[in-house]
C-alpha atoms as a PDB file:
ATOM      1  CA  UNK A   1      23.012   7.842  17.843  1.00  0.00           C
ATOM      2  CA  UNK A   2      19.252   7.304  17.756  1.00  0.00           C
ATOM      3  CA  UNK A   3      18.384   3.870  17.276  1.00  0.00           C
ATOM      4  CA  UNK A   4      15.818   4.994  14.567  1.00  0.00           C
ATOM      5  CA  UNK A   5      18.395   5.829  12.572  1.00  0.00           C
ATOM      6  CA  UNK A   6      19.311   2.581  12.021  1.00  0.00           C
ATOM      7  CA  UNK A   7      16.007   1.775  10.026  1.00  0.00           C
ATOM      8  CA  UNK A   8      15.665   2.249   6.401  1.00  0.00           C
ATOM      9  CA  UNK A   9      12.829   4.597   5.704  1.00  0.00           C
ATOM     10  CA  UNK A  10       9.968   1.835   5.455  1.00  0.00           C
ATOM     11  CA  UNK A  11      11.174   0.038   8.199  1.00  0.00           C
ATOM     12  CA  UNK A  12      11.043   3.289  10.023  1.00  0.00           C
ATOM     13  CA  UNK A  13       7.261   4.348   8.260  1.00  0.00           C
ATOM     14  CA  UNK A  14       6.229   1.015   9.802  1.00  0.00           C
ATOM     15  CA  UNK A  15       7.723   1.049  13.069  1.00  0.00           C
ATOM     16  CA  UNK A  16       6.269   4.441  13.834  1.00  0.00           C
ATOM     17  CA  UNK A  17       2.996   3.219  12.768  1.00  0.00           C
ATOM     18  CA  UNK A  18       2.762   0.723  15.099  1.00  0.00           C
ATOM     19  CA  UNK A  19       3.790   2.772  17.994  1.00  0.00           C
ATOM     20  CA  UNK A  20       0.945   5.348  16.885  1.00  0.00           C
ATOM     21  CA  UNK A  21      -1.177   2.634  17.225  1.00  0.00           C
ATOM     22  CA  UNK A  22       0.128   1.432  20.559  1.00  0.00           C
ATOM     23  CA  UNK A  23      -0.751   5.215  22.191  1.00  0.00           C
ATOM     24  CA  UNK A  24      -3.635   5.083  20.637  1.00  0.00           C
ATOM     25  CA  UNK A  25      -4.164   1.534  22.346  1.00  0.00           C
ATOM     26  CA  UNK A  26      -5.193   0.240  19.383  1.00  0.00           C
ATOM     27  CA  UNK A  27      -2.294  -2.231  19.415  1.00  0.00           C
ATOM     28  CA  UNK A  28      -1.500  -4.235  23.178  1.00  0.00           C
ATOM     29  CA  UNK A  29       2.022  -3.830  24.154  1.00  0.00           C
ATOM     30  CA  UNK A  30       2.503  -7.187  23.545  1.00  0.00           C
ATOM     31  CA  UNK A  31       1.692  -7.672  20.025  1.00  0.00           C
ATOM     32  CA  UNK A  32       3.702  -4.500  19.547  1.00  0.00           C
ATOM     33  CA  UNK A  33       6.768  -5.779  20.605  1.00  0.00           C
ATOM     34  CA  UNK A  34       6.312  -8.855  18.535  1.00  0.00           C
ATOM     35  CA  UNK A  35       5.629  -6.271  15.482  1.00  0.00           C
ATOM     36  CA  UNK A  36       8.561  -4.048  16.123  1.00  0.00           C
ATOM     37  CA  UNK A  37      10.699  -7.333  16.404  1.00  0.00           C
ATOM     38  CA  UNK A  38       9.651  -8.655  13.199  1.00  0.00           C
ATOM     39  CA  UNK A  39      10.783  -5.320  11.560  1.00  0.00           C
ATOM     40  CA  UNK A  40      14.264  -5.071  13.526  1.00  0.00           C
ATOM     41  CA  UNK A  41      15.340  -8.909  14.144  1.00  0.00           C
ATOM     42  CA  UNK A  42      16.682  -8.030  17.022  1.00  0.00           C
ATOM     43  CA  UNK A  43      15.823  -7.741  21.040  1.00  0.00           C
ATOM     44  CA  UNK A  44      18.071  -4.831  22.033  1.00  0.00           C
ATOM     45  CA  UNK A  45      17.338  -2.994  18.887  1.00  0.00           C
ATOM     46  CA  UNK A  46      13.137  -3.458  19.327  1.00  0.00           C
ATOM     47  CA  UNK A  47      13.608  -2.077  23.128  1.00  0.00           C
ATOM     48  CA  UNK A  48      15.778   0.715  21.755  1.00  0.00           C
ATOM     49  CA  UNK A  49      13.871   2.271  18.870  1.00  0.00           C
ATOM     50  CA  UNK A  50      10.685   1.596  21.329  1.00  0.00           C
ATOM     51  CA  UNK A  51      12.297   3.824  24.042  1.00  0.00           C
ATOM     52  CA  UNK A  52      13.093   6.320  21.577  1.00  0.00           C
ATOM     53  CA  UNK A  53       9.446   6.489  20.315  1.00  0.00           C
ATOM     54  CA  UNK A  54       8.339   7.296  23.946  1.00  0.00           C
ATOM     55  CA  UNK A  55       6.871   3.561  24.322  1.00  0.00           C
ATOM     56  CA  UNK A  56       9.401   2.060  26.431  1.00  0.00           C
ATOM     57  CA  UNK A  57       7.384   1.245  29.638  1.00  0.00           C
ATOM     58  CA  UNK A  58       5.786  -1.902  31.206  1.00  0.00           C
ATOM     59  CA  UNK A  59       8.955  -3.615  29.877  1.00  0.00           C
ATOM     60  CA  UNK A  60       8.704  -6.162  32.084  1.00  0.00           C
ATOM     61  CA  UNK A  61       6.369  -7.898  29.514  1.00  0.00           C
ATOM     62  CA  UNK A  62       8.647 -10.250  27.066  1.00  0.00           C
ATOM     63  CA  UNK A  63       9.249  -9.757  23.748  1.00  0.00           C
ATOM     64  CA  UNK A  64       7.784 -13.401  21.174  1.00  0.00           C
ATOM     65  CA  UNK A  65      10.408 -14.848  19.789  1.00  0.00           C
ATOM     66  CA  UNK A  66      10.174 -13.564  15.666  1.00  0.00           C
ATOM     67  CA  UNK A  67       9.392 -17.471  13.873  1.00  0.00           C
ATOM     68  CA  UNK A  68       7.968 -17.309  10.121  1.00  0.00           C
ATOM     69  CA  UNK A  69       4.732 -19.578   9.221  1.00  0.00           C
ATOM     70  CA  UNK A  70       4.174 -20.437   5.946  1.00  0.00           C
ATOM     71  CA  UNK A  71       1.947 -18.805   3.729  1.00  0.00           C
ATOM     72  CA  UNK A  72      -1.304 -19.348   2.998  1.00  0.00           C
ATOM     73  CA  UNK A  73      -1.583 -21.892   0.290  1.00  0.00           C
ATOM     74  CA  UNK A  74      -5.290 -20.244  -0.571  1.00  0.00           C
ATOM     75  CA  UNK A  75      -6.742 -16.645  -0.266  1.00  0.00           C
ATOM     76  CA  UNK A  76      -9.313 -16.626   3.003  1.00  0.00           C
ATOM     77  CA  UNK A  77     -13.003 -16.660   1.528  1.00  0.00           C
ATOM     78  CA  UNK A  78     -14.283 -13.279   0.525  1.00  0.00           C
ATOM     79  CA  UNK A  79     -16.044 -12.861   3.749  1.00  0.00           C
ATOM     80  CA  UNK A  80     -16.464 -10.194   6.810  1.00  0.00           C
ATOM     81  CA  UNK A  81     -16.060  -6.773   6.912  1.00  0.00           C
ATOM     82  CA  UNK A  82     -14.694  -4.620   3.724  1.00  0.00           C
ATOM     83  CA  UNK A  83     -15.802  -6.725   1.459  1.00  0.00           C
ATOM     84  CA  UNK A  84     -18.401  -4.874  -0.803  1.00  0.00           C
ATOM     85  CA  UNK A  85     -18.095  -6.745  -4.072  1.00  0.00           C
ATOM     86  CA  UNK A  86     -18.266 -10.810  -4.392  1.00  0.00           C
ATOM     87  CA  UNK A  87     -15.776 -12.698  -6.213  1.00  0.00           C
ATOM     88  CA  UNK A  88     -19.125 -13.933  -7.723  1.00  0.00           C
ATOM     89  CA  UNK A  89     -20.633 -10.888  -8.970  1.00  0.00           C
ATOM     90  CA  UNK A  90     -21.930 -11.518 -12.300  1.00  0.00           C
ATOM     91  CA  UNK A  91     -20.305  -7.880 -13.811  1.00  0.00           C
ATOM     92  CA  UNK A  92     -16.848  -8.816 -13.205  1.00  0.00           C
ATOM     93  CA  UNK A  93     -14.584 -11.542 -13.539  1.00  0.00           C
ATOM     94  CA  UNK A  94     -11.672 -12.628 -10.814  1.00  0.00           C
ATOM     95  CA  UNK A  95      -9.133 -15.128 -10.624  1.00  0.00           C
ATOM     96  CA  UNK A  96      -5.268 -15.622  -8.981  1.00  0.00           C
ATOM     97  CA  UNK A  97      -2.589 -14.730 -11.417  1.00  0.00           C
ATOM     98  CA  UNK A  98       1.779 -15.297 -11.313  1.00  0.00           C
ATOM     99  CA  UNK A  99       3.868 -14.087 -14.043  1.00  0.00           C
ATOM    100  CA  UNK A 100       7.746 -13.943 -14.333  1.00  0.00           C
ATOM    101  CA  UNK A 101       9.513 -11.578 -12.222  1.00  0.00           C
ATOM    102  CA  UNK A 102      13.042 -10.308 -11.709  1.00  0.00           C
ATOM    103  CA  UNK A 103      13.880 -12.409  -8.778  1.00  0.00           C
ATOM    104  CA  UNK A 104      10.614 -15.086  -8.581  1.00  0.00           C
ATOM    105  CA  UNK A 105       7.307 -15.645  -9.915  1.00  0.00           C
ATOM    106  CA  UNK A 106       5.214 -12.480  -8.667  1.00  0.00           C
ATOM    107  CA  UNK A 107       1.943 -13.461  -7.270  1.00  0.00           C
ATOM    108  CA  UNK A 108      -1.491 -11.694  -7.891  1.00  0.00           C
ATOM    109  CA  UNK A 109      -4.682 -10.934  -7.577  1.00  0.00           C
ATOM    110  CA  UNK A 110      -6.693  -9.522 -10.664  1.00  0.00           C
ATOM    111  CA  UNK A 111     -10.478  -8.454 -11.131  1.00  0.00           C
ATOM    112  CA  UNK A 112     -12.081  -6.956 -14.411  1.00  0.00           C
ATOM    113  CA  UNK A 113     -15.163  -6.232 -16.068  1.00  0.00           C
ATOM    114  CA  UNK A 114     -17.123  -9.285 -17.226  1.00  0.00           C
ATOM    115  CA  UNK A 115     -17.946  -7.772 -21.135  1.00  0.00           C
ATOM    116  CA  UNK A 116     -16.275  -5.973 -22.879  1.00  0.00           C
ATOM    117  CA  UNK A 117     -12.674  -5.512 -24.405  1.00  0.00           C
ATOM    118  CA  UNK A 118     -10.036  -3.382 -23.045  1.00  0.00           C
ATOM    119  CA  UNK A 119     -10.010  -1.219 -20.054  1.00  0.00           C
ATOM    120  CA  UNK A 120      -7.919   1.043 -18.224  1.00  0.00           C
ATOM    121  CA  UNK A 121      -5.690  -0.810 -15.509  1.00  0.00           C
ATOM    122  CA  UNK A 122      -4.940   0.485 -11.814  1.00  0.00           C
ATOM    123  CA  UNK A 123      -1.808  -1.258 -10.174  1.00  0.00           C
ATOM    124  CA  UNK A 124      -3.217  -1.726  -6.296  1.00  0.00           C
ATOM    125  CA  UNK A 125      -0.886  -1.638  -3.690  1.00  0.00           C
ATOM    126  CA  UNK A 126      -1.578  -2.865  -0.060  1.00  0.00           C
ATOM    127  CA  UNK A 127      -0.939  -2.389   3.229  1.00  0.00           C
ATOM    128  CA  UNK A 128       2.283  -3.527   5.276  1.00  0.00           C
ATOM    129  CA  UNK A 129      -0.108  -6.664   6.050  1.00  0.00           C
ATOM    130  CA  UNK A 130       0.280  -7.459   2.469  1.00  0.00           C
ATOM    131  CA  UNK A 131      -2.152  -9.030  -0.072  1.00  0.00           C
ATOM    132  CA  UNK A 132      -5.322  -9.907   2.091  1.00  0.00           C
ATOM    133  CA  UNK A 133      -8.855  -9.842   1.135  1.00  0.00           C
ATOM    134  CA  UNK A 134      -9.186  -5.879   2.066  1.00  0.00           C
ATOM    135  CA  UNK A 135      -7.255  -5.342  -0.917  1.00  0.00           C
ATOM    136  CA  UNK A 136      -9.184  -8.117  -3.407  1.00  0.00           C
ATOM    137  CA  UNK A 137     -12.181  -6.265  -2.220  1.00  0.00           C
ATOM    138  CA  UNK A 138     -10.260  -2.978  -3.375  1.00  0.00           C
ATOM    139  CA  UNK A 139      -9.549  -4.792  -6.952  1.00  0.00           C
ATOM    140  CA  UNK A 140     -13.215  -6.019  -7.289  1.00  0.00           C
ATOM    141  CA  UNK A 141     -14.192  -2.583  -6.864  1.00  0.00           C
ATOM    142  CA  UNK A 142     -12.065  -1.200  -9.508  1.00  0.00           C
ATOM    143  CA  UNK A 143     -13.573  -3.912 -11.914  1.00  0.00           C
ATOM    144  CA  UNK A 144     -17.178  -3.029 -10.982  1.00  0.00           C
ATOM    145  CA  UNK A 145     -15.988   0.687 -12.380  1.00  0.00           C
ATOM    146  CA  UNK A 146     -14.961  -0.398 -15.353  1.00  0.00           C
ATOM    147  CA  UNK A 147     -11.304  -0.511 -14.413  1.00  0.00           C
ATOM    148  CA  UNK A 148      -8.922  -3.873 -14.582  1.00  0.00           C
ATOM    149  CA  UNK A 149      -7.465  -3.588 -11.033  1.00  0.00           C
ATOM    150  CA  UNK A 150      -3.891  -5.954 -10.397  1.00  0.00           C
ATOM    151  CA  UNK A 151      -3.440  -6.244  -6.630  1.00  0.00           C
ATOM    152  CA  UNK A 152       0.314  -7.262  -6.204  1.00  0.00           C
ATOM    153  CA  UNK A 153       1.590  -9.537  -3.823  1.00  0.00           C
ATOM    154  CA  UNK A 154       4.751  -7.834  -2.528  1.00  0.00           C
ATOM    155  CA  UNK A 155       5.544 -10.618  -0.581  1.00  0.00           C
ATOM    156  CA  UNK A 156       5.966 -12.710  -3.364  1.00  0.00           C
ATOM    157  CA  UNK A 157       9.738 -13.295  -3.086  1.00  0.00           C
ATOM    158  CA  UNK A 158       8.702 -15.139   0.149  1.00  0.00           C
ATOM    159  CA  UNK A 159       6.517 -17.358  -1.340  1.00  0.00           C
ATOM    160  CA  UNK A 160       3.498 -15.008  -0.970  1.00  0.00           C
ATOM    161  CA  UNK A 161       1.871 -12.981   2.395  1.00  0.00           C
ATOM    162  CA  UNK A 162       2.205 -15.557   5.618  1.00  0.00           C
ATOM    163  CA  UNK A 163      -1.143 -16.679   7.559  1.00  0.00           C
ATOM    164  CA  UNK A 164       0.271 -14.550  10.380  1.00  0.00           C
ATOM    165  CA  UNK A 165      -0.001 -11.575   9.284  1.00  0.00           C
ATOM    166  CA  UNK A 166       1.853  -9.895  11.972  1.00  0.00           C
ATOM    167  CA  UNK A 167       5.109 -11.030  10.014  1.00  0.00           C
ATOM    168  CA  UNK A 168       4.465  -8.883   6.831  1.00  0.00           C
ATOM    169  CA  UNK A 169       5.801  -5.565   7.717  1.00  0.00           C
ATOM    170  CA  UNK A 170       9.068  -7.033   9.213  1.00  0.00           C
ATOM    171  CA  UNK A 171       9.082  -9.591   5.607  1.00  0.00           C
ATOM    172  CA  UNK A 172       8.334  -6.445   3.464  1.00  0.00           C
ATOM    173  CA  UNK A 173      10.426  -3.644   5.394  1.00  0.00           C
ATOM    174  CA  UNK A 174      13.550  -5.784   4.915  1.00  0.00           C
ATOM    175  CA  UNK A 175      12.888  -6.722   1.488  1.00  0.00           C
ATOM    176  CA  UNK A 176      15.366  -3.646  -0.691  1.00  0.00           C
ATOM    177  CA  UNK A 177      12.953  -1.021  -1.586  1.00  0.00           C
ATOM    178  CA  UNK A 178      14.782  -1.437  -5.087  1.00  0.00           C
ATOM    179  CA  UNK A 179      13.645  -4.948  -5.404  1.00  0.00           C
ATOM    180  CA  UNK A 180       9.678  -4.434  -4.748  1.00  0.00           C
ATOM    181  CA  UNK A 181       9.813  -1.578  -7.299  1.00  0.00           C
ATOM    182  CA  UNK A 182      10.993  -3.938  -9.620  1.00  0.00           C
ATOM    183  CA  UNK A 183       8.651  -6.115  -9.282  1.00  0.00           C
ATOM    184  CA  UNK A 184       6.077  -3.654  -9.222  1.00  0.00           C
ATOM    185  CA  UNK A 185       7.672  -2.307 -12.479  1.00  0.00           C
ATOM    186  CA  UNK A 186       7.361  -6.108 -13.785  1.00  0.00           C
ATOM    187  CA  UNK A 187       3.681  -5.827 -12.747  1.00  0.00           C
ATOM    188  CA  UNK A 188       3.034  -2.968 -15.288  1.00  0.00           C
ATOM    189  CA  UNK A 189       4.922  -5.303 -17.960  1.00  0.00           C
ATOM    190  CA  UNK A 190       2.466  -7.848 -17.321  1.00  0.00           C
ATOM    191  CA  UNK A 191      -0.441  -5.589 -17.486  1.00  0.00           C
ATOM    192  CA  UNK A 192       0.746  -3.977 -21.037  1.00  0.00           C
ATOM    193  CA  UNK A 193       0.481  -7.368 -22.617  1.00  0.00           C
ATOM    194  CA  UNK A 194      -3.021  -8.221 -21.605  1.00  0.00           C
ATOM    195  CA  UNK A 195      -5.655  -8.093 -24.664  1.00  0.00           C
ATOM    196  CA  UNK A 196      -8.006  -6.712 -21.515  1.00  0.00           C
ATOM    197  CA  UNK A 197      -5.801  -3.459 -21.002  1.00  0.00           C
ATOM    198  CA  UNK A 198      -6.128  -0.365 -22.982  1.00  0.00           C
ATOM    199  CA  UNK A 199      -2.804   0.867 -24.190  1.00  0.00           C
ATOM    200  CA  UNK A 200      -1.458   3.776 -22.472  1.00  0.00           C
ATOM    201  CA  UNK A 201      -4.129   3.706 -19.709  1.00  0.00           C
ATOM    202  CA  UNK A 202      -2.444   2.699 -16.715  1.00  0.00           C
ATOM    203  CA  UNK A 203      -2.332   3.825 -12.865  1.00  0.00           C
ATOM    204  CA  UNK A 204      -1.266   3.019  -9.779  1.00  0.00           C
ATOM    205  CA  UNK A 205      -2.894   3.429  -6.159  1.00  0.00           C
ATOM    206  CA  UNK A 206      -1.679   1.831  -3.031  1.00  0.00           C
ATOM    207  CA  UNK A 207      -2.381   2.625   1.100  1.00  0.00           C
ATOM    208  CA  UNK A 208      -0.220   3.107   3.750  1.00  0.00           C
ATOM    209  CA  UNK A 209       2.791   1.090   2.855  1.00  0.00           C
ATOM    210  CA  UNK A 210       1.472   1.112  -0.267  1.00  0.00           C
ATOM    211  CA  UNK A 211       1.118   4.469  -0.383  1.00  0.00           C
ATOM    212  CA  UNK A 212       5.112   5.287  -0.177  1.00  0.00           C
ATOM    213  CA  UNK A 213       5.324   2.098  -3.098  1.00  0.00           C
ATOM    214  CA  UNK A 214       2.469   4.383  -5.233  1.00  0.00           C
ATOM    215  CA  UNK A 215       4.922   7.521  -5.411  1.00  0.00           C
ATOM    216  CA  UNK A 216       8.002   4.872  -6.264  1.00  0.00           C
ATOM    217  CA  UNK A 217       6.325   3.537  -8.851  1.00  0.00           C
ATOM    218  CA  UNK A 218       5.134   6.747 -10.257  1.00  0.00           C
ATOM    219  CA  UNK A 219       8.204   7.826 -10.382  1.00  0.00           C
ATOM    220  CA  UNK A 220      10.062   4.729 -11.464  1.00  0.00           C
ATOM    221  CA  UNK A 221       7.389   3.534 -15.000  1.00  0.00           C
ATOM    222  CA  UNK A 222       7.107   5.798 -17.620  1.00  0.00           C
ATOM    223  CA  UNK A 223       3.970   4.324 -18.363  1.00  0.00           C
ATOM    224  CA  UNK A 224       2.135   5.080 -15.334  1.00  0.00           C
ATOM    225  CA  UNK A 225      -0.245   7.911 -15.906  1.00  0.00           C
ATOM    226  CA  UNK A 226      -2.101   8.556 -13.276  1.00  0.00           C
ATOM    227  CA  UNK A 227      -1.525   7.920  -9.680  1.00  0.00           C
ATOM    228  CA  UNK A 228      -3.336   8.316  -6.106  1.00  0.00           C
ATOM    229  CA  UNK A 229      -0.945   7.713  -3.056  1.00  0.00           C
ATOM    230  CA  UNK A 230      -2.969   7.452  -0.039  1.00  0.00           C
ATOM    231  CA  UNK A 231      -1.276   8.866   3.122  1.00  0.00           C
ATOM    232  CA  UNK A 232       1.769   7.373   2.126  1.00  0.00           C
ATOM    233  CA  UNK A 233       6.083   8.630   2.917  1.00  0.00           C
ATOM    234  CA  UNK A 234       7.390  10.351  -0.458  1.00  0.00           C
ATOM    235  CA  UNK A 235      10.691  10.872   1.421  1.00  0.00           C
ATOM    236  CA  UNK A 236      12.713   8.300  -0.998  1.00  0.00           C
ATOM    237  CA  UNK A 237      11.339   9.748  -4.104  1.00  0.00           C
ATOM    238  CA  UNK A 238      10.856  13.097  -3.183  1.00  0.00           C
ATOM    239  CA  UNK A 239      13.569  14.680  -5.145  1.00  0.00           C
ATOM    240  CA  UNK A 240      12.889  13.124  -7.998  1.00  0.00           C
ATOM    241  CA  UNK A 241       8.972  13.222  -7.745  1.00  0.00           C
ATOM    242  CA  UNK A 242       9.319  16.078 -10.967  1.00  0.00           C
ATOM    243  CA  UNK A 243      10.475  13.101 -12.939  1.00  0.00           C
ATOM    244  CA  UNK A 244       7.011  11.440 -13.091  1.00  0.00           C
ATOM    245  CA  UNK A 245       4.949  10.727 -15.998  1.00  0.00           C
ATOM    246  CA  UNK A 246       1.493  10.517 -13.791  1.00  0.00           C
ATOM    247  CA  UNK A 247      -1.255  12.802 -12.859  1.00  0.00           C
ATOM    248  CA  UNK A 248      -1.020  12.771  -9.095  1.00  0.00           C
ATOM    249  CA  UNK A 249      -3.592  13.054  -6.477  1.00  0.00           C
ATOM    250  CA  UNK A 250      -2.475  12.692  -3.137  1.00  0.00           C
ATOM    251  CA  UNK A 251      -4.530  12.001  -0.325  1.00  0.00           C
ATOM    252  CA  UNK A 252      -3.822  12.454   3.744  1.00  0.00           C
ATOM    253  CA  UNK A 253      -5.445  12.350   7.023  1.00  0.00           C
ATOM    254  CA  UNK A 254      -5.780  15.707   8.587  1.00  0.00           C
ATOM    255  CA  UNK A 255      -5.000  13.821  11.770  1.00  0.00           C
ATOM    256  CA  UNK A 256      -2.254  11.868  10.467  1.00  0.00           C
ATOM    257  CA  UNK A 257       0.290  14.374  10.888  1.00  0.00           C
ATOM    258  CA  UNK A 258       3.275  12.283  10.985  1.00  0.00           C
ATOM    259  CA  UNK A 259       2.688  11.767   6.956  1.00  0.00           C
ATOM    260  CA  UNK A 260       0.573  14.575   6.369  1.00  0.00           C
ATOM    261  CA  UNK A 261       3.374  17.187   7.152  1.00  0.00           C
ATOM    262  CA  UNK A 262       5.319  15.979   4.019  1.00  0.00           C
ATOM    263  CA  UNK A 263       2.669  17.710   2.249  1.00  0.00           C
ATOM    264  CA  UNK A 264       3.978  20.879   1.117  1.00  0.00           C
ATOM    265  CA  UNK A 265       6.705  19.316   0.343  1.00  0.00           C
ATOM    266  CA  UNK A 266       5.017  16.907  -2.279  1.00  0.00           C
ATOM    267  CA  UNK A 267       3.134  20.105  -3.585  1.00  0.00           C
ATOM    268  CA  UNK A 268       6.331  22.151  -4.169  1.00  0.00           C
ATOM    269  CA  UNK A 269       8.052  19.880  -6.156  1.00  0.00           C
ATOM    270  CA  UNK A 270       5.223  19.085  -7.880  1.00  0.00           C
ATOM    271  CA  UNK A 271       4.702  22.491  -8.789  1.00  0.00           C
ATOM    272  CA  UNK A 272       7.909  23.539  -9.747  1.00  0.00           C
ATOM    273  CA  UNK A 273       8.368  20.136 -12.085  1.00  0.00           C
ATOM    274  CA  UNK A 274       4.809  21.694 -13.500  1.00  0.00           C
ATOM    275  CA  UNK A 275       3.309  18.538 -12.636  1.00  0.00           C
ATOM    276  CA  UNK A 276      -0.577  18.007 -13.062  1.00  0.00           C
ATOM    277  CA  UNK A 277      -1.406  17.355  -9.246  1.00  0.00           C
ATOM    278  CA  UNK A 278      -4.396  17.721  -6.552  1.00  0.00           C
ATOM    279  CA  UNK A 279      -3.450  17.320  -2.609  1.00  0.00           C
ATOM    280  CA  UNK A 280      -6.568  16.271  -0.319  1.00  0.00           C
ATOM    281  CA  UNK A 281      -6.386  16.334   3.347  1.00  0.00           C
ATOM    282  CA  UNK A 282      -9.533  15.467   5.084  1.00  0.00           C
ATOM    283  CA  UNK A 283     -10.001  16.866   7.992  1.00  0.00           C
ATOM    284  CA  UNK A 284     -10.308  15.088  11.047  1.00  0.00           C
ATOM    285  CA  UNK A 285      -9.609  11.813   9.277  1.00  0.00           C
ATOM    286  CA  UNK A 286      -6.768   9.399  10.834  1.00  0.00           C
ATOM    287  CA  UNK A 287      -4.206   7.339   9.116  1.00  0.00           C
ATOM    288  CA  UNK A 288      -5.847   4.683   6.868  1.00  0.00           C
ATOM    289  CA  UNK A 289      -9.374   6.202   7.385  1.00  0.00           C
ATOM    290  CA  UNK A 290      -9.895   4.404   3.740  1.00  0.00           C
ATOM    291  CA  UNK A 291      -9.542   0.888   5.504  1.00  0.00           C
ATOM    292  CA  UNK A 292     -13.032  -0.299   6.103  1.00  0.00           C
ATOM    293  CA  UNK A 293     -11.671  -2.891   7.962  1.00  0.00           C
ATOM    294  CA  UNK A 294      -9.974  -1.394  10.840  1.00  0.00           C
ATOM    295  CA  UNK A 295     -10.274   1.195  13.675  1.00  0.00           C
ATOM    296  CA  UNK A 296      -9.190   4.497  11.972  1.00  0.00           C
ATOM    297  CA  UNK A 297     -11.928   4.151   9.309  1.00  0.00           C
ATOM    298  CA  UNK A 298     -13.824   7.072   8.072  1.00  0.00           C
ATOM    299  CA  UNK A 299     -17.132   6.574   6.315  1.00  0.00           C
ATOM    300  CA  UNK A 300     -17.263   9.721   5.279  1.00  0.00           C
ATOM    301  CA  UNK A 301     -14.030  10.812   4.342  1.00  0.00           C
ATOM    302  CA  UNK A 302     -13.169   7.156   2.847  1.00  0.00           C
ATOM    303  CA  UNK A 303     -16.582   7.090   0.389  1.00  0.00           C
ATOM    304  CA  UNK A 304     -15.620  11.016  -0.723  1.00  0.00           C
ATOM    305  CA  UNK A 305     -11.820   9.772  -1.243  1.00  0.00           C
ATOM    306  CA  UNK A 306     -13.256   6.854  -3.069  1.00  0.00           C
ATOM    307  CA  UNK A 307     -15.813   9.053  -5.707  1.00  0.00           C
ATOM    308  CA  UNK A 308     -12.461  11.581  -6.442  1.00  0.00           C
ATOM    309  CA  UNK A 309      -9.543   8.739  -7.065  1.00  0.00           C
ATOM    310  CA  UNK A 310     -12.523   7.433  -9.663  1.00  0.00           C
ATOM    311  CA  UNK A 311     -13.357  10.563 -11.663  1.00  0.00           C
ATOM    312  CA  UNK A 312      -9.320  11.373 -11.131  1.00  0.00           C
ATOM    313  CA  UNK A 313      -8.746   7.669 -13.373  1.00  0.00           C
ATOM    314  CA  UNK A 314     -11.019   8.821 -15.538  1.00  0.00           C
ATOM    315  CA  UNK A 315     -10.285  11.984 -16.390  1.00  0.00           C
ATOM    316  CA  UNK A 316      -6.361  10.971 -16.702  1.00  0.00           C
ATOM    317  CA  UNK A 317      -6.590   6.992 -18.061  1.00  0.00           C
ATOM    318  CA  UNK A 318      -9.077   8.050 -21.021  1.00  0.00           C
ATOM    319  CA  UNK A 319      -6.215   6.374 -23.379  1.00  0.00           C
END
């Protein structure tokens, strides 16, 4: 049997991510292994899905024992690269938010326009790294647009994203896939009861990770209606991707072909559920070319993606 089998599909997504990265020597042998193990919990099974995935040389190096630190009791300061927008800009207004959840309190982080009195709310999902200050950046962005933007923490059944963030994917992959749709589902509750939210305006984006959690949650609210997955796996919603209430726009990586080549699939059941959809590859781009933040990022393709995902909340959150 192929040890990759063994994986559930986002424990899989991740796992092949990091071994992309790894070729790509983006990511030291080392610190994959310690990755890998994170997501498997196990020795044998982290040398065996490593083999598989063509990166089982240099062996000889051993694998960190997988320990969990505790998380951070307070976000890192809204410093370094990717941040754009301040928590102190005067147009918008930021602060840490929890509210009841199916399992635990769900923690967030939520950014909105200074004046005014309701606007159209984007659900922001990160990375496998989970909620870091990439993705505040992301919220503060939305809110500078005129958008409410809720950055979930899907780590929040653990008490919130660890300091070592090299523990999130293997924390998030073998959380049930059921259970972080429901919370994200419980996000959207919280978000329809804020005075600050326009009725019937709400979206979801999310990145990677994220990305697979944006088509879940499109599919799994009613009231999400609009949606922009970025190069994120539809595979455990792709049968039922006709069932969704949103307009989607999906975006890929011409370069990220691992994700990419799901593609015509997302576009033919999109089409034949009559869906209102655009899909936008850009060429040449990697996976998350949109992170600012890391090695795969784009300028170009990431500012373009960033103009279209606003006029495509626009055009489809007008409430």
């Amino acid at each position: 049997m192929n040890p990759l089998d063994s994986l559930n599909v986002y424990q899989r997504y991740v796992v092949e991510e990091f071994a992309d990265e790894y070729k790509e020597h983006d990511l030291s042998r080392r610190d994959l292994l310690r990755k890998v193990l994170y997501v498997t919990g196990s020795i044998p099974l982290t040398a065996s899905v490593l083999l598989a995935l063509g990166c089982g040389d240099s062996a000889d190096e051993p694998a960190p024992t997988a320990t969990r630190e505790p998380p951070s009791p307070t976000p890192p300061p809204a410093t370094g690269p990717g941040v754009t927008v301040q928590p102190s800009d005067g147009a918008i207004q930021v602060r840490e938010v929890s509210y009841r959840g199916p399992a635990s309190e769900i923690k967030a982080y939520l950014a909105r326009p200074a004046t005014g009195t309701a606007f159209p709310a984007i659900v922001i999902i990160h990375e496998n790294r989970g909620l870091n200050e990439h993705i505040r950046d992301i919220a503060r962005r939305y809110a500078k647009e005129g958008f409410v933007g809720l950055a979930v923490d899907l780590l929040s059944r653990q008490g919130g994203t660890p300091t070592d963030a090299a523990q999130a994917p293997g924390l998030l992959t073998n959380t049930r896939p059921e259970d972080l749709v429901a919370d994200l589902v419980a996000s959207v509750e919280y978000l329809k009861q804020q005075p600050f939210v326009r009725a019937g305006a709400l979206g979801v984006t999310g990145f990677c990770f994220g990305g697979g959690y944006a088509f879940e949650l499109a599919v799994a609210s009613k009231d999400i209606k609009a949606a922009v997955p970025y190069y994120g796996t539809a595979q455990r919603v792709l049968d039922r991707l006709g069932e969704t209430n949103a307009a989607m726009l999906v975006i890929y990586g011409g370069n990220d072909t691992r994700i990419t080549s799901q593609a015509p699939q997302v576009e033919e059941r999109l089409r034949a559920a009559n869906k209102t959809f655009q899909i936008k590859v850009y060429d040449g781009a990697n996976h998350a070319f949109f992170n600012d933040t890391g090695g795969s990022y784009n300028e170009a393709a990431a500012k373009d993606a960033w103009q279209i995902t606003l006029a495509w909340f626009r055009q489809h959150l007008r409430g």
